[in-house]
C-alpha atoms as a PDB file:
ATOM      1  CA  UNK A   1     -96.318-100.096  75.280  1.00  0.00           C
ATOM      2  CA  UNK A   2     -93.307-100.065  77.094  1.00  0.00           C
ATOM      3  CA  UNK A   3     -90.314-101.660  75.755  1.00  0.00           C
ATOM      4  CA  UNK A   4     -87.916-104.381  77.063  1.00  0.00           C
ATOM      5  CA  UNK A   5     -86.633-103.961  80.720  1.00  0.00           C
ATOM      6  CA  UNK A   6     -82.974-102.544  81.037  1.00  0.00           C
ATOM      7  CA  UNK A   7     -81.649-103.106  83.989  1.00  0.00           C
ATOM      8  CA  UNK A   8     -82.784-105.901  87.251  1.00  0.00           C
ATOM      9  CA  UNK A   9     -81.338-105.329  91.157  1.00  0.00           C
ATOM     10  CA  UNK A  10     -82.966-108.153  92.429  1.00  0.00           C
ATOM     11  CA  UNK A  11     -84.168-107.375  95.756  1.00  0.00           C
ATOM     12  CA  UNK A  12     -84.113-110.422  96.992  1.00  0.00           C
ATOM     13  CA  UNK A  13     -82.329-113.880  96.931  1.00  0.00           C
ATOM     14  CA  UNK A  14     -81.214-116.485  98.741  1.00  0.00           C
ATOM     15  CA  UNK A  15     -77.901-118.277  98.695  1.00  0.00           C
ATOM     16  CA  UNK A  16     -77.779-121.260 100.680  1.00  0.00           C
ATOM     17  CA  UNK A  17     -76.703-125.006 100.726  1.00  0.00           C
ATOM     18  CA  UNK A  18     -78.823-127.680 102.190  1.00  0.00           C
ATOM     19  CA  UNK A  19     -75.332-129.858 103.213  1.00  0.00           C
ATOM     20  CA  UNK A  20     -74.830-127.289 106.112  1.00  0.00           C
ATOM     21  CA  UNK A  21     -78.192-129.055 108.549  1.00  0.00           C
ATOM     22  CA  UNK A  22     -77.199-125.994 111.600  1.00  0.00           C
ATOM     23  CA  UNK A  23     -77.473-123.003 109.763  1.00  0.00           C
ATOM     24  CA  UNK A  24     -80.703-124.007 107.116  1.00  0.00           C
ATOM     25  CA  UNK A  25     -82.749-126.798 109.280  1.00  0.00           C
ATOM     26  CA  UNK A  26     -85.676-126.001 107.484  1.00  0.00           C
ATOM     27  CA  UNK A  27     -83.851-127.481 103.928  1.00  0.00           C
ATOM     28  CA  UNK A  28     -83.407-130.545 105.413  1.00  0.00           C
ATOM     29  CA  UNK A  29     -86.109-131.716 107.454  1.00  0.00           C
ATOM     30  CA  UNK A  30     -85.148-130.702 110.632  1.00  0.00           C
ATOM     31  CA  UNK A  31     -87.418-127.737 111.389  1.00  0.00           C
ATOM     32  CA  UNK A  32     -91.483-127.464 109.351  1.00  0.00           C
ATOM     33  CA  UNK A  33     -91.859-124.715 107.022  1.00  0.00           C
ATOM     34  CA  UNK A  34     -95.663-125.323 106.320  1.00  0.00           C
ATOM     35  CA  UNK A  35     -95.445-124.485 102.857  1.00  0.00           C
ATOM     36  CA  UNK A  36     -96.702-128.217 100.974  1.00  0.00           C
ATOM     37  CA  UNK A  37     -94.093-129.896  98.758  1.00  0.00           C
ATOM     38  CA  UNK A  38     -90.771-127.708  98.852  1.00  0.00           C
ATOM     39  CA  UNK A  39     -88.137-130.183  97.222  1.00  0.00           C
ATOM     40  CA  UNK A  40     -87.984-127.857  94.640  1.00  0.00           C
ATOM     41  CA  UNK A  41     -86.022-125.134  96.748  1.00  0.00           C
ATOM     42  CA  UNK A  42     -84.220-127.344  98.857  1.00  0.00           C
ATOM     43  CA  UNK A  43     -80.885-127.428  96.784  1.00  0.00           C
ATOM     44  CA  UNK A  44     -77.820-125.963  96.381  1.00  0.00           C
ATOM     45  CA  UNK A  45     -78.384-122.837  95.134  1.00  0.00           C
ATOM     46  CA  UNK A  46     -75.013-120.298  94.743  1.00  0.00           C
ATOM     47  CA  UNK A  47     -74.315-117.181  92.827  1.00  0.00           C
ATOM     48  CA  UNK A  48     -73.450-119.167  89.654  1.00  0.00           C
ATOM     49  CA  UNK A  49     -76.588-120.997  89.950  1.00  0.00           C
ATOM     50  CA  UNK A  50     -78.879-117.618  90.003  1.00  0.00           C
ATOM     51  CA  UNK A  51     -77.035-115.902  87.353  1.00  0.00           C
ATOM     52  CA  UNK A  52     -77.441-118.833  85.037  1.00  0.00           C
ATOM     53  CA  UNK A  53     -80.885-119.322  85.458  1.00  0.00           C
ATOM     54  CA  UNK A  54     -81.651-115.554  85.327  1.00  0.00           C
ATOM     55  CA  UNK A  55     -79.106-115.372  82.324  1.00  0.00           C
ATOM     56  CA  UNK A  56     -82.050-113.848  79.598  1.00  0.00           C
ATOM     57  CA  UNK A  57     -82.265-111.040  82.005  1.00  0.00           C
ATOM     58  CA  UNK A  58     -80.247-108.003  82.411  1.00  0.00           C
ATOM     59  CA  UNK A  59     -79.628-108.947  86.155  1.00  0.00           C
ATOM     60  CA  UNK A  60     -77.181-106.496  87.094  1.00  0.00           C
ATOM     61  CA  UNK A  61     -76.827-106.697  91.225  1.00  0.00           C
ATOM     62  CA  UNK A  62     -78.436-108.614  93.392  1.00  0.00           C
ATOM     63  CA  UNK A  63     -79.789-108.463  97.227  1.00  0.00           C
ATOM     64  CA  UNK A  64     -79.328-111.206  99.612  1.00  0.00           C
ATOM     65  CA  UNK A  65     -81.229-111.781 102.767  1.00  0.00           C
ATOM     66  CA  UNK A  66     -81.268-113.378 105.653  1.00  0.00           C
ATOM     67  CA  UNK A  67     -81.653-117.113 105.497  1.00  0.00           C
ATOM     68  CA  UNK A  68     -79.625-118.827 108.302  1.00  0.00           C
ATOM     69  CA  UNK A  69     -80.597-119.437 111.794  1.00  0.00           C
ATOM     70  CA  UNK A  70     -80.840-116.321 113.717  1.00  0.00           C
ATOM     71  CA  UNK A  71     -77.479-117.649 115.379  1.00  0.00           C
ATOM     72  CA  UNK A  72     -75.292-117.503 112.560  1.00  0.00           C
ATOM     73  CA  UNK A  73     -76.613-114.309 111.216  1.00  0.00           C
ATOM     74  CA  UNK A  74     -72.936-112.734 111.343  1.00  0.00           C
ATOM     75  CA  UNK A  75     -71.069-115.753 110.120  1.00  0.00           C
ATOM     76  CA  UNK A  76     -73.461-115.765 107.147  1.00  0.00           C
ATOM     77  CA  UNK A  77     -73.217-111.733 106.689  1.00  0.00           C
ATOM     78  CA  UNK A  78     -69.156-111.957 106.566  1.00  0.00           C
ATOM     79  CA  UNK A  79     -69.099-115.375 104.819  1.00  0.00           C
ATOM     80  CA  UNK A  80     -71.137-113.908 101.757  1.00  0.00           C
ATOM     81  CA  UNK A  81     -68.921-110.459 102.174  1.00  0.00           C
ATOM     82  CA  UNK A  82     -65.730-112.587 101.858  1.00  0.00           C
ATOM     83  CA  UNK A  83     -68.113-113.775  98.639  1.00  0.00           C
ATOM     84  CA  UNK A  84     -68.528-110.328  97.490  1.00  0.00           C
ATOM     85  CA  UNK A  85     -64.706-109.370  97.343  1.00  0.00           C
ATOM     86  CA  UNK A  86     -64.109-112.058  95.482  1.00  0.00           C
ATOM     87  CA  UNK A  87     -66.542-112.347  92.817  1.00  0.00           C
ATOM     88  CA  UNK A  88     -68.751-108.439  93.249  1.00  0.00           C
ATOM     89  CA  UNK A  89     -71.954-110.356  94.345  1.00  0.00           C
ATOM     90  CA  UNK A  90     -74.134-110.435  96.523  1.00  0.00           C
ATOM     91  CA  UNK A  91     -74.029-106.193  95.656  1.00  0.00           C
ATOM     92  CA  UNK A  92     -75.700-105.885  98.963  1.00  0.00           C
ATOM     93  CA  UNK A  93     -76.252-107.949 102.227  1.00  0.00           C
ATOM     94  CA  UNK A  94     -79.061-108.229 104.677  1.00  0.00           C
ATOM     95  CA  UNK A  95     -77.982-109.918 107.805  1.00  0.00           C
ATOM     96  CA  UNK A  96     -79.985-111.101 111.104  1.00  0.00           C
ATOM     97  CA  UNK A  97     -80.309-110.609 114.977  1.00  0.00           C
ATOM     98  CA  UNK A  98     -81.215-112.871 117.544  1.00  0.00           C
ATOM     99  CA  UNK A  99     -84.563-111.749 118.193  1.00  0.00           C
ATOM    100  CA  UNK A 100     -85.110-112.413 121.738  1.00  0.00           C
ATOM    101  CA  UNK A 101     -81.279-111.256 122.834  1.00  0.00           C
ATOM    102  CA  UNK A 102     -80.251-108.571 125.004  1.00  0.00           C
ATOM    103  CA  UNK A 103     -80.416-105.182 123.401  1.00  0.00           C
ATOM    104  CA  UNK A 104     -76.439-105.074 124.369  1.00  0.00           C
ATOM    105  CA  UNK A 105     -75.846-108.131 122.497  1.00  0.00           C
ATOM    106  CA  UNK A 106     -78.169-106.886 119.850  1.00  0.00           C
ATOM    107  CA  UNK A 107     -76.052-103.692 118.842  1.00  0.00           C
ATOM    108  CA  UNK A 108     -73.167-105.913 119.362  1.00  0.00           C
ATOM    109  CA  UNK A 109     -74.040-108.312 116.324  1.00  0.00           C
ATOM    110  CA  UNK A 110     -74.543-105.424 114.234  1.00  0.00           C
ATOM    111  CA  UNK A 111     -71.844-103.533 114.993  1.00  0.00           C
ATOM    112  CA  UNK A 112     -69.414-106.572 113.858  1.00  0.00           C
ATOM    113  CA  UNK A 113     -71.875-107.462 110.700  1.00  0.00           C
ATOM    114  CA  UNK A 114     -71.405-103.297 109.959  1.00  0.00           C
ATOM    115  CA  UNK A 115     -67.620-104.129 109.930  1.00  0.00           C
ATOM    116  CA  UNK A 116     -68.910-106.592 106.703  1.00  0.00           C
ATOM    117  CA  UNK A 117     -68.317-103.903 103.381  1.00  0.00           C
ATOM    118  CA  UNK A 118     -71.697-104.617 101.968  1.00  0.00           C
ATOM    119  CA  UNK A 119     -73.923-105.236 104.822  1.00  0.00           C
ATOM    120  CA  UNK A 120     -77.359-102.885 104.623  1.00  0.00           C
ATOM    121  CA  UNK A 121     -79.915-104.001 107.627  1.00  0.00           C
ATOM    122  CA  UNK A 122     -81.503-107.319 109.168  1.00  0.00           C
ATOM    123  CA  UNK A 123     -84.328-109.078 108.773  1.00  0.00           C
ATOM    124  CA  UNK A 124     -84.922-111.105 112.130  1.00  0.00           C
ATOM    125  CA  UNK A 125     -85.173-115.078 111.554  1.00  0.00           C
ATOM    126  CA  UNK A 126     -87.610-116.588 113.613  1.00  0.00           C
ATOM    127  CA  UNK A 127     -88.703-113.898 115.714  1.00  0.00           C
ATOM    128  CA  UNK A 128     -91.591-113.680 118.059  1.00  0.00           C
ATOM    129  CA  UNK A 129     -93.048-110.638 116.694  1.00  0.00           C
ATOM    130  CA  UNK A 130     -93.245-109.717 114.034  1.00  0.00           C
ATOM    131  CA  UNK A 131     -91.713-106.171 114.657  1.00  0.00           C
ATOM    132  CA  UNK A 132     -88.443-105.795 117.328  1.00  0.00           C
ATOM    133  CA  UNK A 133     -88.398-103.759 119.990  1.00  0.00           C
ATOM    134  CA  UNK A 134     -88.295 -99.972 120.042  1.00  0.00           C
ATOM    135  CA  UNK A 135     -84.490-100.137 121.066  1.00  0.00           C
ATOM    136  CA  UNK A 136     -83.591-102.508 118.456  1.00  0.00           C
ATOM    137  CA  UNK A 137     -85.445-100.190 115.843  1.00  0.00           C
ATOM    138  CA  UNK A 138     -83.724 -97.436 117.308  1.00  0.00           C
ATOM    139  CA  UNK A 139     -80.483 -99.020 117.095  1.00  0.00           C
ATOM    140  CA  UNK A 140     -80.735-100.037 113.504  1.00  0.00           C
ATOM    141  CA  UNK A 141     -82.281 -96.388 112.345  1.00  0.00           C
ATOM    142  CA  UNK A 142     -78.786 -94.537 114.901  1.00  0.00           C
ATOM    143  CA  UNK A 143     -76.372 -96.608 112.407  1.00  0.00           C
ATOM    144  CA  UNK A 144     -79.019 -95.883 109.087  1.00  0.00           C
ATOM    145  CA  UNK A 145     -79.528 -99.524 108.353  1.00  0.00           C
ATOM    146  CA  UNK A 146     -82.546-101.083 106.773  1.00  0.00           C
ATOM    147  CA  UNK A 147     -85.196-103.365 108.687  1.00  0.00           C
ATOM    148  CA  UNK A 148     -86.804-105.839 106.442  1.00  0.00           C
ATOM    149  CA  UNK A 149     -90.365-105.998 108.055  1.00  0.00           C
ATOM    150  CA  UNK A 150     -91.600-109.844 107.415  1.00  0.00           C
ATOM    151  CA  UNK A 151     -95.065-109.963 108.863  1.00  0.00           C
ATOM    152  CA  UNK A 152     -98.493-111.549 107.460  1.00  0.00           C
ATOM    153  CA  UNK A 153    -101.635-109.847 107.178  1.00  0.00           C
ATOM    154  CA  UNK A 154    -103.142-109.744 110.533  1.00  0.00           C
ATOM    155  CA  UNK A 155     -99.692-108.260 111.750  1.00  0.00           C
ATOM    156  CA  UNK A 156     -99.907-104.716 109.502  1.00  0.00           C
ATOM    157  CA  UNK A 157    -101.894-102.847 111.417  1.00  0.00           C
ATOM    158  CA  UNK A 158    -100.033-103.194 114.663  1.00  0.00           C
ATOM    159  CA  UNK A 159     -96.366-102.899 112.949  1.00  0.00           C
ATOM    160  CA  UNK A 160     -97.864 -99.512 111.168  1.00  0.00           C
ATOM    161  CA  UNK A 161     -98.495 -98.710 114.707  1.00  0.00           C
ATOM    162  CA  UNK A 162     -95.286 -98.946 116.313  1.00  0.00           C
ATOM    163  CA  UNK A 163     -93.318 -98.002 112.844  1.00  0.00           C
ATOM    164  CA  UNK A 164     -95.056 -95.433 112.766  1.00  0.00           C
ATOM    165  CA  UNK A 165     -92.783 -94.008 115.823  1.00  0.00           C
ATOM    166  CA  UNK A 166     -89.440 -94.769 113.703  1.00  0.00           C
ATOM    167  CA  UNK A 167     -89.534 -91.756 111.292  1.00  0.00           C
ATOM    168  CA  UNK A 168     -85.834 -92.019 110.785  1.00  0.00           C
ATOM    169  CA  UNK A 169     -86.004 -95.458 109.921  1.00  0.00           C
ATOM    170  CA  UNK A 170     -85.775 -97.135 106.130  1.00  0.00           C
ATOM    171  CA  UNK A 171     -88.054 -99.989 106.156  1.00  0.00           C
ATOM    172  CA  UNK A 172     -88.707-102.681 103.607  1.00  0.00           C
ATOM    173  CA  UNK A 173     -92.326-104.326 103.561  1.00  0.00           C
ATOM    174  CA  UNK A 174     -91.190-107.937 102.251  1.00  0.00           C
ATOM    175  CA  UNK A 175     -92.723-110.151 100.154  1.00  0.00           C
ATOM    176  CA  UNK A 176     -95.438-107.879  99.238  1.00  0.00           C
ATOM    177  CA  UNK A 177     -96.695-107.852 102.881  1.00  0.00           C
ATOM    178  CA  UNK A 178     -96.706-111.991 102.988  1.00  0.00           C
ATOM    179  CA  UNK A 179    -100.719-112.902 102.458  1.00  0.00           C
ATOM    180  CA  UNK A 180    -100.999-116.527 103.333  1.00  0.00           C
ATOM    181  CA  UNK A 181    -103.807-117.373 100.630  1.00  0.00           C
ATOM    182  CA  UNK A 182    -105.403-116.056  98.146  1.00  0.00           C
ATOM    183  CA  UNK A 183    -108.828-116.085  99.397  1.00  0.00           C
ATOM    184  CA  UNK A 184    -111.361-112.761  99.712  1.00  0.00           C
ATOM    185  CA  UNK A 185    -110.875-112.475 103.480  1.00  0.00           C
ATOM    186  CA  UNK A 186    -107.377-112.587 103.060  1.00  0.00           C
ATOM    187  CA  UNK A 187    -107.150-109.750 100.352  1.00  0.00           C
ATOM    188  CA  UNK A 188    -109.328-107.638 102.438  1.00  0.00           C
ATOM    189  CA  UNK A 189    -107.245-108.115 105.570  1.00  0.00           C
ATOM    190  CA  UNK A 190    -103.996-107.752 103.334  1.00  0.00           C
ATOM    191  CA  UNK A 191    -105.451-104.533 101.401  1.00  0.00           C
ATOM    192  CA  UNK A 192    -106.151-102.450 104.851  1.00  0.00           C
ATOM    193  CA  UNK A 193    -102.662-103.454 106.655  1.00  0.00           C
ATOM    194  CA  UNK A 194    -100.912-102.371 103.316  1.00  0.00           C
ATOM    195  CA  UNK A 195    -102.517 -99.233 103.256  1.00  0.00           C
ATOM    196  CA  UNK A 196    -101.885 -98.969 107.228  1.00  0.00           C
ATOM    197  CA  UNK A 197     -98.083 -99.475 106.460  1.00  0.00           C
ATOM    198  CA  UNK A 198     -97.801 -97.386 103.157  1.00  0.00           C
ATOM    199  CA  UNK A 199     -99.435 -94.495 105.075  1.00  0.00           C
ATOM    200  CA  UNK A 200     -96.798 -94.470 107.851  1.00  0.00           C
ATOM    201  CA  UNK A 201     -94.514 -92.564 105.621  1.00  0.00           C
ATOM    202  CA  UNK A 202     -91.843 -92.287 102.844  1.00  0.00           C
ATOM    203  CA  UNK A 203     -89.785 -93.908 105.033  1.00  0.00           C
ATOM    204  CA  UNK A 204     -91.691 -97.463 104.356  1.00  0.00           C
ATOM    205  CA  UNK A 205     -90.672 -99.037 101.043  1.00  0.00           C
ATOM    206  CA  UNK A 206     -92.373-102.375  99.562  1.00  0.00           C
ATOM    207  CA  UNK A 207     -90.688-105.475  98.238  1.00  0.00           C
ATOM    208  CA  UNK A 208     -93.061-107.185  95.490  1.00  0.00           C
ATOM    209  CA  UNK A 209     -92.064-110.533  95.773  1.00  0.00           C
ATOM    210  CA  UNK A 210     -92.881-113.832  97.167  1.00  0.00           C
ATOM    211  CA  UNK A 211     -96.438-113.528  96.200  1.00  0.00           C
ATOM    212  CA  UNK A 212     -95.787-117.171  94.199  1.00  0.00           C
ATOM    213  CA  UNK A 213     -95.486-119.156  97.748  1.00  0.00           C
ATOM    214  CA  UNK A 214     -99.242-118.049  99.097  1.00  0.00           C
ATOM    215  CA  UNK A 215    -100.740-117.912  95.954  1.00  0.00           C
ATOM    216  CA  UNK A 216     -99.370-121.077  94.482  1.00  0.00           C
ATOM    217  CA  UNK A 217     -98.746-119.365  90.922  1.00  0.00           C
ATOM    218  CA  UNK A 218     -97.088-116.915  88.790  1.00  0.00           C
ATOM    219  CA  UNK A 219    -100.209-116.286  86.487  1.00  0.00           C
ATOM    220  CA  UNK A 220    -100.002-112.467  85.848  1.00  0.00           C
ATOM    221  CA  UNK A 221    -103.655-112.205  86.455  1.00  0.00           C
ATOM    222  CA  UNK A 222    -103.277-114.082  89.744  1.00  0.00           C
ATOM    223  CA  UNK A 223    -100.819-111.386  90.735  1.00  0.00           C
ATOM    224  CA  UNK A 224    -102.408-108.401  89.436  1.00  0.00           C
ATOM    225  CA  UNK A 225    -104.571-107.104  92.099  1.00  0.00           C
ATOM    226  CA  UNK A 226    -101.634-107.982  94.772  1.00  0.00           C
ATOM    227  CA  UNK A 227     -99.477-105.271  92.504  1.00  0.00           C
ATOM    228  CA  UNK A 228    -101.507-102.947  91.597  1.00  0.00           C
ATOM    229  CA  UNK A 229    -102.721-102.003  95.318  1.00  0.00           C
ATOM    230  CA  UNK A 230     -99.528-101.965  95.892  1.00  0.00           C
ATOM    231  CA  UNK A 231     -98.492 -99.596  93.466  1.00  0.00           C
ATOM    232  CA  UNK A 232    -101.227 -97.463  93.978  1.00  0.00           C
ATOM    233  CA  UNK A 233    -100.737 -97.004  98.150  1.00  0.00           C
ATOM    234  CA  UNK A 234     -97.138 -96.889  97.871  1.00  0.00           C
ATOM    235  CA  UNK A 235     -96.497 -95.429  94.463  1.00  0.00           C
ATOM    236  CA  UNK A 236     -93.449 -96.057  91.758  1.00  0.00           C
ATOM    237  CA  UNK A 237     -91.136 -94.249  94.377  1.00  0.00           C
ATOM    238  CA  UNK A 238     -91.431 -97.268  97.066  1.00  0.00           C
ATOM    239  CA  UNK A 239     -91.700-100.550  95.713  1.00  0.00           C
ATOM    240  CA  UNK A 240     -89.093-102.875  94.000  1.00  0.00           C
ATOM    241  CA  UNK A 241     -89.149-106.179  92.290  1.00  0.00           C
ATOM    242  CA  UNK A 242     -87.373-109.564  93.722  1.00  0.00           C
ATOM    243  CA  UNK A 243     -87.139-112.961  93.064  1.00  0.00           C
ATOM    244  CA  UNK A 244     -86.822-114.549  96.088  1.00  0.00           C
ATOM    245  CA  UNK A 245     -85.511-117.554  94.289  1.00  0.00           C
ATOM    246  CA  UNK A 246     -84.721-120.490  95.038  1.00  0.00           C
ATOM    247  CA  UNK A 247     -87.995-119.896  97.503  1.00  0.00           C
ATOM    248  CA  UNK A 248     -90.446-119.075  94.847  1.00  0.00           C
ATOM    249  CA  UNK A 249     -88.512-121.405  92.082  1.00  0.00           C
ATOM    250  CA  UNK A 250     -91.583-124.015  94.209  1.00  0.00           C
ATOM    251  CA  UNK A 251     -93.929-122.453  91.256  1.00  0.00           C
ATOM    252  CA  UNK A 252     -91.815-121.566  88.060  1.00  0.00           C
ATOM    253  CA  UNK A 253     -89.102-120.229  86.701  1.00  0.00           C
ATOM    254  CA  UNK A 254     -86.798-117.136  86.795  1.00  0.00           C
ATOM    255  CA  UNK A 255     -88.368-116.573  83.438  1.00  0.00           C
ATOM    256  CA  UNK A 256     -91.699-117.005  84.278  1.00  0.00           C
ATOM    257  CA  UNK A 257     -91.696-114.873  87.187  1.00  0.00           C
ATOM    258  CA  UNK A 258     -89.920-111.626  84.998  1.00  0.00           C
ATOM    259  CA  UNK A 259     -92.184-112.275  82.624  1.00  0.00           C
ATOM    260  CA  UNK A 260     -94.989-111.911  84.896  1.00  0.00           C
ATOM    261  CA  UNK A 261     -93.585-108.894  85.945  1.00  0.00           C
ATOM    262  CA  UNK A 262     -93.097-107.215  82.787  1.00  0.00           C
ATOM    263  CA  UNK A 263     -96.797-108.058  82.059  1.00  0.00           C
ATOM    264  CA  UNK A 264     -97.780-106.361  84.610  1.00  0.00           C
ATOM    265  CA  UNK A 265     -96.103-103.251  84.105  1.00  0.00           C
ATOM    266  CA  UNK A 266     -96.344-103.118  80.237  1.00  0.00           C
ATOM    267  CA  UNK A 267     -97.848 -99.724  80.451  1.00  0.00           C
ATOM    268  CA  UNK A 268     -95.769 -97.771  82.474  1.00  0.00           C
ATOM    269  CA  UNK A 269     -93.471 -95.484  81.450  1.00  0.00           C
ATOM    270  CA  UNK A 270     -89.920 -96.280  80.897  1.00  0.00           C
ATOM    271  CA  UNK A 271     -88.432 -94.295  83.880  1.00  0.00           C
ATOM    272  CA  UNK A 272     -91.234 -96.065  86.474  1.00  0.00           C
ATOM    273  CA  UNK A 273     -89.938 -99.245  85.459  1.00  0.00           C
ATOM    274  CA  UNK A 274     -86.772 -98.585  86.071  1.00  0.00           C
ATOM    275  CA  UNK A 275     -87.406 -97.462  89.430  1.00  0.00           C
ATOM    276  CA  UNK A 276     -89.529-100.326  89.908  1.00  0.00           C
ATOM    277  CA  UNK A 277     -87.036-102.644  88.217  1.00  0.00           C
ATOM    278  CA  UNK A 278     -83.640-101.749  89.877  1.00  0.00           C
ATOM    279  CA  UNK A 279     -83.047 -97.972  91.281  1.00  0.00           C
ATOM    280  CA  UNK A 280     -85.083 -98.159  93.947  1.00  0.00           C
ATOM    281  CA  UNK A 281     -83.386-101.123  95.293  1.00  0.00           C
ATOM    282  CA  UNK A 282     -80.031 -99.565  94.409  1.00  0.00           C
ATOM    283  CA  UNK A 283     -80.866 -96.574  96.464  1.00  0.00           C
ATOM    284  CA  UNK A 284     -82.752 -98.483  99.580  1.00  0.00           C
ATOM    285  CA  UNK A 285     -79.880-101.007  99.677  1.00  0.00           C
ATOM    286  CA  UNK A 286     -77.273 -98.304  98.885  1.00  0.00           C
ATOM    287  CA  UNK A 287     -75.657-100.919  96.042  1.00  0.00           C
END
């Protein structure tokens, strides 16, 4: 039996306030998130708000992403880097593009977010696709940042297709590819576009998180067969635990959710649970 967890990177937070209606719509009514009753995340929710309710773990860093409107991607990125000097979190930062922009404007944003200390990569806020261009993969992999792949199910097989053309690229598989239920036919789609992405190449890294939003728990055994493909296509070397709280705060707790975690990884060995639990997102996110 493995014994208590040492150290957490979190892989994945949000930090966000529901007051500011342009950059978060979706916290207050203005834009549908089709998700069922999410009062629960729509608060305040700040550094000192995380580390208190993740205070009976050993969070050490912490990841944030990408959560305002594709239009103040930067703003956000240097706001939260201002943040960083300051106070040493968020340890790393994972800004935004406008999807549909210009590729000129494109490399423009993320040159000035690269001028932000702790920015890593983008994830891209409400974009069309679920995978960018070839130029704006190319552009991110030319300055070695990270893209944060958010796609569902039935979008795995064609972003293991054109990833599959980025070998130079670090990619992040979020929210343990995104299922949107937890039915058979979903598993089955989810379980072949995983293994589509995990077989692109080391370069392709998985986040296991946000499993609590599709499958409306954080029952261990409701989890278990979402982690342990993923573990077994992608191996200790290439996933990472996150949060993603407030977001998945909808179904429990911080506690709950480590808990969970450390359930489900009871018997591996000490060094795969660190990996699992904070190097590898220390040396994806370079934090």
């Amino acid at each position: 039996m493995a014994g208590p967890i040492e150290r957490i990177v979190d892989a994945h937070i949000h930090l966000w306030d529901p007051a500011r209606t342009d950059w978060y719509p979706y916290l207050s009514g203005g834009q549908e998130l089709n998700m069922g009753d999410v009062s629960a995340m729509c608060r305040r929710f700040d550094a000192a708000i995380y580390l208190s309710e993740s205070s009976r773990w050993p969070v050490h860093k912490f990841v944030h992403v990408a959560a305002a409107s594709s239009a103040f991607s930067a703003v956000e990125t240097e706001e939260l880097d201002q943040q960083a000097r300051a106070t040493g979190h968020p340890d790393a930062i994972v800004g935004g593009i406008v999807p549909t922009a210009p590729i000129a404007d494109t490399e423009a944003l993320l040159d000035r977010q690269m001028a932000s200390h702790r920015f890593r990569g983008i994830r891209p806020m409400g974009a069309p696709v679920a995978v960018p261009s070839s130029e704006v993969l190319q552009a991110l992999a030319k300055r070695g940042l990270v893209f944060d792949y958010m796609g569902h199910p039935a979008d795995h097989h064609r972003a293991a297709e054109v990833l599959s053309t980025q070998e130079e690229l670090t990619v992040v598989v979020e929210h343990t590819g995104w299922p949107t239920s937890n039915s058979a036919k979903e598993f089955d789609l989810w379980k072949a576009g995983m293994t589509a992405l995990a077989n692109v190449g080391d370069n392709v890294n998985c986040k296991l998180s946000g499993l609590a939003m599709p499958l409306g728990s954080m029952d261990p055994e409701v989890f278990r067969p979402w982690i342990e493909h993923c573990l077994d296509v992608f191996g200790v070397d290439r996933c990472m635990f996150a949060s993603n709280f407030p977001v998945d705060g909808i179904h429990g707790t911080f506690d709950d959710l480590f808990s969970t975690y450390g359930q489900l990884t009871a018997d591996l060995g000490d060094e795969a649970r660190g990996k699992l639990f904070a190097a590898n997102a220390e040396r994806v996110y370079r934090c």
